[in-house]
Structure formats: structure tokens, C-alpha cells
N, C-alpha and C. Protein backbone atom coordinates (compact mmCIF):
# COMPACT_ATOMS: atom_id res chain seq x y z
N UNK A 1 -1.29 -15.18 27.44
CA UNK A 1 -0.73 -14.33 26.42
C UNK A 1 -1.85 -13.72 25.58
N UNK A 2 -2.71 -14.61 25.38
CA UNK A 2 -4.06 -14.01 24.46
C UNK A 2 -4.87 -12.65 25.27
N UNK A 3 -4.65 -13.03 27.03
CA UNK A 3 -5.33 -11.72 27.17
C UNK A 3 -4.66 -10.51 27.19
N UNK A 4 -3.52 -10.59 27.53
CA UNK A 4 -2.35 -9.37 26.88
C UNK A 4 -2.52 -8.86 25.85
N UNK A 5 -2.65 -9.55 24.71
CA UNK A 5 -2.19 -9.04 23.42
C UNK A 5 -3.66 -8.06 22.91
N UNK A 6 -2.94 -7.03 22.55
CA UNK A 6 -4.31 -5.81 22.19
C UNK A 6 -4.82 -6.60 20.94
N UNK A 7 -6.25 -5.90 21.20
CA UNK A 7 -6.90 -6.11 19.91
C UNK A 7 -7.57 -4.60 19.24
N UNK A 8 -6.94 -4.96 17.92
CA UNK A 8 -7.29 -3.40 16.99
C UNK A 8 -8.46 -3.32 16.82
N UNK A 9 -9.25 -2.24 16.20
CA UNK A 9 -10.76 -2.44 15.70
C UNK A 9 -10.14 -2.48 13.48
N UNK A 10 -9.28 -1.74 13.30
CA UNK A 10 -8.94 -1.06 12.25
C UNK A 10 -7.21 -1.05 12.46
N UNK A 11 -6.81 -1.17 11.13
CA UNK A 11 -5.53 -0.23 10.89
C UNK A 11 -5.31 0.74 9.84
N UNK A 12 -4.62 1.19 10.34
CA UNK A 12 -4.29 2.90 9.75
C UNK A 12 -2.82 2.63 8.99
N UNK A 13 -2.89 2.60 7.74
CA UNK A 13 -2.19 3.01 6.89
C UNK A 13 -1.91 4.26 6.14
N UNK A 14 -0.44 4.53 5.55
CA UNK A 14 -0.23 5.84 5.22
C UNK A 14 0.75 4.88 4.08
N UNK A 15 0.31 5.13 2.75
CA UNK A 15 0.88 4.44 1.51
C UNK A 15 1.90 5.40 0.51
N UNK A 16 3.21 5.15 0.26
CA UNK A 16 3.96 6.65 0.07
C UNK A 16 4.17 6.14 -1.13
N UNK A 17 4.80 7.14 -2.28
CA UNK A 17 4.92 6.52 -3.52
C UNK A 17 5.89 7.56 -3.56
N UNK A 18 7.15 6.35 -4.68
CA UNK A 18 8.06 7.11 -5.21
C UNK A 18 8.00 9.27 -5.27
N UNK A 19 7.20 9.38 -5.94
CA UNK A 19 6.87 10.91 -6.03
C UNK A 19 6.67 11.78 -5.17
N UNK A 20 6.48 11.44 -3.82
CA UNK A 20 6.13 12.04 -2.23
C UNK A 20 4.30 12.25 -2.34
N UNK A 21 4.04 11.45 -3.75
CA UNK A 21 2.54 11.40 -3.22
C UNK A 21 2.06 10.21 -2.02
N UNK A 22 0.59 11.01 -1.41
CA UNK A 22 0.54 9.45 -0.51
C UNK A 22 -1.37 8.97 -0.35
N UNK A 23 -1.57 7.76 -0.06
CA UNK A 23 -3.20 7.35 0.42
C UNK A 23 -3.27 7.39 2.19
N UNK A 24 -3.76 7.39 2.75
CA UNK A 24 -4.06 7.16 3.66
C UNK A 24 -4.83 6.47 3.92
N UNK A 25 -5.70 5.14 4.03
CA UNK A 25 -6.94 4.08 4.17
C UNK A 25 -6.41 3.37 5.58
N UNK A 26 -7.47 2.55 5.91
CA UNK A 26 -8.24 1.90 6.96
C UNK A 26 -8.49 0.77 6.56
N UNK A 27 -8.17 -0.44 7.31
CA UNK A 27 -8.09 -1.54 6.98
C UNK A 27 -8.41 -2.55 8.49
N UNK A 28 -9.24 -3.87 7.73
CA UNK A 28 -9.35 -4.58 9.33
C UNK A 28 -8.15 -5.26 9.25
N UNK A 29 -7.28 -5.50 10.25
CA UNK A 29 -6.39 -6.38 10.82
C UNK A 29 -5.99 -7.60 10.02
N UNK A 30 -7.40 -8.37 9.72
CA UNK A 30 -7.37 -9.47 9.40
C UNK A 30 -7.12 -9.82 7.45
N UNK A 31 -7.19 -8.42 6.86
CA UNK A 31 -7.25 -8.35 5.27
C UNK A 31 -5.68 -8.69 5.24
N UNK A 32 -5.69 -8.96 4.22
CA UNK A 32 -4.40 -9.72 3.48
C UNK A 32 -3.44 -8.24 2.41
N UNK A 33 -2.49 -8.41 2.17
CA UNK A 33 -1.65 -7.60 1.61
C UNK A 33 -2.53 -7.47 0.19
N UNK A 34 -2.68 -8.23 -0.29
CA UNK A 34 -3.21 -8.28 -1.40
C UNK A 34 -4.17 -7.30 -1.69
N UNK A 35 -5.46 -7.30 -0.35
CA UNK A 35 -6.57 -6.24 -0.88
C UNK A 35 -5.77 -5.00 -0.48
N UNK A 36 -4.98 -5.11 0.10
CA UNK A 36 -4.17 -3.52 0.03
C UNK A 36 -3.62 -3.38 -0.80
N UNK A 37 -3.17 -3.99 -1.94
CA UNK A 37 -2.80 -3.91 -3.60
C UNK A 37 -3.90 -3.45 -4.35
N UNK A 38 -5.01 -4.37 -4.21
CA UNK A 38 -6.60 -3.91 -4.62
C UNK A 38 -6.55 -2.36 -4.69
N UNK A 39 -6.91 -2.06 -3.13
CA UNK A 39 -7.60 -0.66 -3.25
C UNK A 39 -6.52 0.19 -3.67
N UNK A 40 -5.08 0.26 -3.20
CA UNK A 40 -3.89 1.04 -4.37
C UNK A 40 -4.31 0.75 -5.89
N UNK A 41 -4.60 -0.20 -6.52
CA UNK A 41 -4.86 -0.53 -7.91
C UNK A 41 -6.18 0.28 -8.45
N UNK A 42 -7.24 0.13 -7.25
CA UNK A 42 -8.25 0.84 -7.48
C UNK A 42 -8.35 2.44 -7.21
N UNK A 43 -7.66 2.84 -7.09
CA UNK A 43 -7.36 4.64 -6.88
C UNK A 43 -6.13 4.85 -8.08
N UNK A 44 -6.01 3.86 -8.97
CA UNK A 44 -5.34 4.16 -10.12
C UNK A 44 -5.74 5.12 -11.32
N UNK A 45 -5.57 5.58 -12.08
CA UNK A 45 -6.51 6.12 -13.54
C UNK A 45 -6.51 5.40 -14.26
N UNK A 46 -7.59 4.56 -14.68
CA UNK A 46 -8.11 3.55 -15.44
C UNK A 46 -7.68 3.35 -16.45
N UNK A 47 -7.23 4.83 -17.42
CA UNK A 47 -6.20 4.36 -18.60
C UNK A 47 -5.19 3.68 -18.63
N UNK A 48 -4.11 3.93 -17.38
CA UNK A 48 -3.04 3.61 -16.65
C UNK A 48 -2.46 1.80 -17.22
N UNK A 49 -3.69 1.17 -16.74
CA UNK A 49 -3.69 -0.74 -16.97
C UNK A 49 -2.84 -1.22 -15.97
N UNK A 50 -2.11 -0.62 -14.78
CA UNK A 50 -1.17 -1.01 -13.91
C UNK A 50 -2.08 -2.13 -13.34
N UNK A 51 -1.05 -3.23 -13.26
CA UNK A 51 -1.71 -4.35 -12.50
C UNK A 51 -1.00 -4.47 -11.05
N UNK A 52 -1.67 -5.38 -10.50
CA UNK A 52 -0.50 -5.47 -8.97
C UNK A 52 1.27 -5.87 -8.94
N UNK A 53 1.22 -6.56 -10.52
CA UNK A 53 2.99 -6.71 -10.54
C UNK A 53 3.73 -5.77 -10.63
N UNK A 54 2.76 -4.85 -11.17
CA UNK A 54 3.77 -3.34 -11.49
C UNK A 54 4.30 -2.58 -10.63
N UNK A 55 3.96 -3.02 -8.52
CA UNK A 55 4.35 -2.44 -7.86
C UNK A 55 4.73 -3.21 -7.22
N UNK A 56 5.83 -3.42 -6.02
CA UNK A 56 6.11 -4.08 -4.92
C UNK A 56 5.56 -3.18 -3.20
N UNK A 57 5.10 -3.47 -2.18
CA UNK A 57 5.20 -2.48 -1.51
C UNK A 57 6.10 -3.28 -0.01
N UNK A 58 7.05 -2.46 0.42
CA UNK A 58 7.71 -2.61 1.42
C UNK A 58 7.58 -1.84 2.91
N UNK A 59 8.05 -2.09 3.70
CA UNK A 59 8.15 -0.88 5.01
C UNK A 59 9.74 -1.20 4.78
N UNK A 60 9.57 0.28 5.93
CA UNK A 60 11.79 0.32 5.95
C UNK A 60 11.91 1.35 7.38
N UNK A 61 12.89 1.58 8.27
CA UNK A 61 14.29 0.20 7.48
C UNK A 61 13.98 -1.02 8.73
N UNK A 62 14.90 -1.97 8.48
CA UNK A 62 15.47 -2.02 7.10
C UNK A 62 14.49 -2.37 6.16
N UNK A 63 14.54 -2.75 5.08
CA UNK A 63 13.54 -2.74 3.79
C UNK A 63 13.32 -3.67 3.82
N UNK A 64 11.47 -4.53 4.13
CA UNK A 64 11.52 -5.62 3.77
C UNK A 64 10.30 -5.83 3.13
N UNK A 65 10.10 -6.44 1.93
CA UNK A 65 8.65 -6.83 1.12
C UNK A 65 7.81 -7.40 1.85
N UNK A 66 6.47 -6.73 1.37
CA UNK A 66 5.30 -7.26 2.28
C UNK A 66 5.15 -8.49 1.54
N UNK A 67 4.67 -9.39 2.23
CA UNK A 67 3.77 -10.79 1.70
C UNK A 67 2.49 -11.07 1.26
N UNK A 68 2.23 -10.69 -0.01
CA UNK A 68 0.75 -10.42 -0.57
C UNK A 68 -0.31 -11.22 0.15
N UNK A 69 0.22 -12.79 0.28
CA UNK A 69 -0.51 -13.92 0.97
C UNK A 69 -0.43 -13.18 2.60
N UNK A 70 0.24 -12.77 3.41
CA UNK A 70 0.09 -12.60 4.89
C UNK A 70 -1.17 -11.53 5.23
N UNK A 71 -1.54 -11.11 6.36
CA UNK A 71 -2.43 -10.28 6.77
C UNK A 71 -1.61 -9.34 7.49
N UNK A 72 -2.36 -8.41 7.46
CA UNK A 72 -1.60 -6.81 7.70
C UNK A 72 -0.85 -7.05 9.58
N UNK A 73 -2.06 -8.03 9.92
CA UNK A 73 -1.79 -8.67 11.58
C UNK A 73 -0.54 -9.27 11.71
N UNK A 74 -0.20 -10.41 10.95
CA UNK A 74 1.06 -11.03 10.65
C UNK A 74 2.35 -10.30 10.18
N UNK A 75 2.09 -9.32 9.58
CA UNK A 75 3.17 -8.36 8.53
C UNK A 75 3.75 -7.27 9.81
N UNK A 76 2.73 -7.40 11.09
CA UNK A 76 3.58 -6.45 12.44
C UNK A 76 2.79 -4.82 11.52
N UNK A 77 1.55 -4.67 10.83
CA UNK A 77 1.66 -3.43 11.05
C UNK A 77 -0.06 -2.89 11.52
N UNK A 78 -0.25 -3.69 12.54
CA UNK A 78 -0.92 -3.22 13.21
C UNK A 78 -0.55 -2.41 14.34
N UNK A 79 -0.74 -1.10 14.90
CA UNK A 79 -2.00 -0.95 14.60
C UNK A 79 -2.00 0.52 13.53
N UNK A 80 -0.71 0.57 13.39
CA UNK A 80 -0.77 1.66 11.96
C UNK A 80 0.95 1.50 11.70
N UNK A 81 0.75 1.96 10.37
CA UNK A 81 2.32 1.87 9.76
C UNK A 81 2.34 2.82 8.58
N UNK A 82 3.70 2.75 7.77
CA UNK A 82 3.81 3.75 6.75
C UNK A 82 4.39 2.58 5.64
N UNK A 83 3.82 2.53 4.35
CA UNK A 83 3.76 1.61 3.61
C UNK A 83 4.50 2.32 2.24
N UNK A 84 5.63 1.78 1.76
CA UNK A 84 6.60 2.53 0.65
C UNK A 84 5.94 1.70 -1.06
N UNK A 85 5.21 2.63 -1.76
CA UNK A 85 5.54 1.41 -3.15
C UNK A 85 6.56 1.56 -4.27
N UNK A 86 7.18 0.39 -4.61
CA UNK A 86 8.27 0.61 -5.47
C UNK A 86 7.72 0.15 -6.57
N UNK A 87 8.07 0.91 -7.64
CA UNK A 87 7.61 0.41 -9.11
C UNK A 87 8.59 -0.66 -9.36
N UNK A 88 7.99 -1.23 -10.33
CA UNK A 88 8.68 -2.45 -11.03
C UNK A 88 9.02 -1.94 -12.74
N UNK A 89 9.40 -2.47 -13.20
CA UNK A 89 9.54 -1.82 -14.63
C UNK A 89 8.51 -1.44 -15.90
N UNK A 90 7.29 -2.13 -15.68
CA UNK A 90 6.06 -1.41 -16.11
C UNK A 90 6.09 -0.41 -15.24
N UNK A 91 6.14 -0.29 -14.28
CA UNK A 91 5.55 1.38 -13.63
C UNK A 91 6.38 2.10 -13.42
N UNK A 92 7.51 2.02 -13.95
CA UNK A 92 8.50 2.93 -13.84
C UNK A 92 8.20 4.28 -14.44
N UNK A 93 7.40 4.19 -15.60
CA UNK A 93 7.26 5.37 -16.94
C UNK A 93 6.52 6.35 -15.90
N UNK A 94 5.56 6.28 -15.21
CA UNK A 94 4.54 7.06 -14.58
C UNK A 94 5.16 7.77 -13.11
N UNK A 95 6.45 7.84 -13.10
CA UNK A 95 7.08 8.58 -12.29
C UNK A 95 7.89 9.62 -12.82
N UNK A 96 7.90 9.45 -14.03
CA UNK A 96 8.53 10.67 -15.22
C UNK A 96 8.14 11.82 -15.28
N UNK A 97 6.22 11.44 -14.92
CA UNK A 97 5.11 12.52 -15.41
C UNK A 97 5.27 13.37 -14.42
N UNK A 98 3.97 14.44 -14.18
CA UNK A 98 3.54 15.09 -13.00
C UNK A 98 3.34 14.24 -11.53
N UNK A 99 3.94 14.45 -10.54
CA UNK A 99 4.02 14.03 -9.41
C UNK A 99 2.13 13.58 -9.20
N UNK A 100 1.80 12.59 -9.14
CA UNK A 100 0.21 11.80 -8.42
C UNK A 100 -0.51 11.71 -10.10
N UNK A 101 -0.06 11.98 -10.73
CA UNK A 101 -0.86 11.60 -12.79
C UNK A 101 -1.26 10.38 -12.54
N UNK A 102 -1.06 9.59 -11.44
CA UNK A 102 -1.64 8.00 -12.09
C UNK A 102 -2.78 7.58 -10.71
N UNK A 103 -3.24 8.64 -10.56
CA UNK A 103 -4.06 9.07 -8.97
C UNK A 103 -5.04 9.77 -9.66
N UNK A 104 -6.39 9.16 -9.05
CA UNK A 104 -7.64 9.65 -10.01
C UNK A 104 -7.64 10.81 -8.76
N UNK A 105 -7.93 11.71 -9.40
CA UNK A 105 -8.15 13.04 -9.70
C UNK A 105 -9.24 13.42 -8.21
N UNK A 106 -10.42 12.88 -7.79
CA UNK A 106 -11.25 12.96 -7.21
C UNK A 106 -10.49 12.48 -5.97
N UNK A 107 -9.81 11.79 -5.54
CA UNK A 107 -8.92 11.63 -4.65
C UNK A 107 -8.03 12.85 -3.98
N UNK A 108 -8.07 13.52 -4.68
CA UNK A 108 -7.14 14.56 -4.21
C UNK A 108 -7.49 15.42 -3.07
């Protein structure tokens, strides 16, 4: 079974947010949900203060929460997927604004 099973170099993520804004990043297999909270947290605008509780992120359908503790390998989204984030009630306010306001700017 081990020699069957592909092996990725990378995965390809596409991160969508409420607003129809989106990231696109690259990730090894083996990183955990979490640093994919990281680098979403880190393409934030620093005024912002959003921490990782302020978002949940899911795939769909049907809808199911990623596991911050699992690896992107375990979570089935190798070797690319489309990743939904849902605000929580701190981040609710920043979907009010201009569609990507909480998206540093240089990103664009």
C-alpha cells in the first residue's frame, strides 16, 4: 500500500473568505492546520489584532472543520483543495467594510 500511495512535493491551497476575497499559498504535506492559521493571520493588517479564534476554516460540502492539531496530509487535502474561513464573532465587524480591508495591501 505504501508503494501505491502518491507522494506530494507541496500542496496547493486556495483560502476563500466570506467577501469572495482569496490567498492562494503552498504548503508541505506534513504542516499542521495551525501554520495555515499562521500565515492567514500573518497576511492580516496589523491594526486588525485578529487572532486564530477569530476564524474557523472548513472545506464543503458537506461542511466540515479543519483540525488545527491534524496535518493538511491527514485533513485529505492533499494534493490541493479550496479552504472556506468563517468568522467567529470578533471577526465578524471586518466583513461590513470594503471587501479584502483586513488584507495587507501589498498582497494584492
Amino acid at each position: 500500500m505504501a508503494k501505491q500511495k502518491k507522494v506530494y512535493s507541496h500542496v496547493q491551497l486556495r483560502i476563500h473568505f466570506p467577501d469572495g476575497v482569496r490567498i492562494d499559498a503552498k504548503f508541505l504535506p506534513n504542516e499542521t492546520m495551525s501554520a495555515v492559521k499562521d500565515v492567514i493571520l500573518s497576511s492580516f493588517v496589523t491594526s486588525l489584532l485578529l487572532s486564530s479564534n477569530d476564524f474557523d476554516l472548513y472545506i464543503s460540502p458537506p461542511r466540515r472543520l479543519l483540525d488545527n492539531g491534524k496535518t493538511l496530509d491527514e485533513e485529505g487535502l492533499v494534493p490541493a483543495a479550496k479552504i472556506h474561513v468563517s468568522w467567529t464573532n470578533n471577526g465578524k465587524e471586518q466583513t461590513h467594510k470594503q471587501p479584502g480591508c483586513y488584507i495587507q495591501q501589498h498582497l494584492f
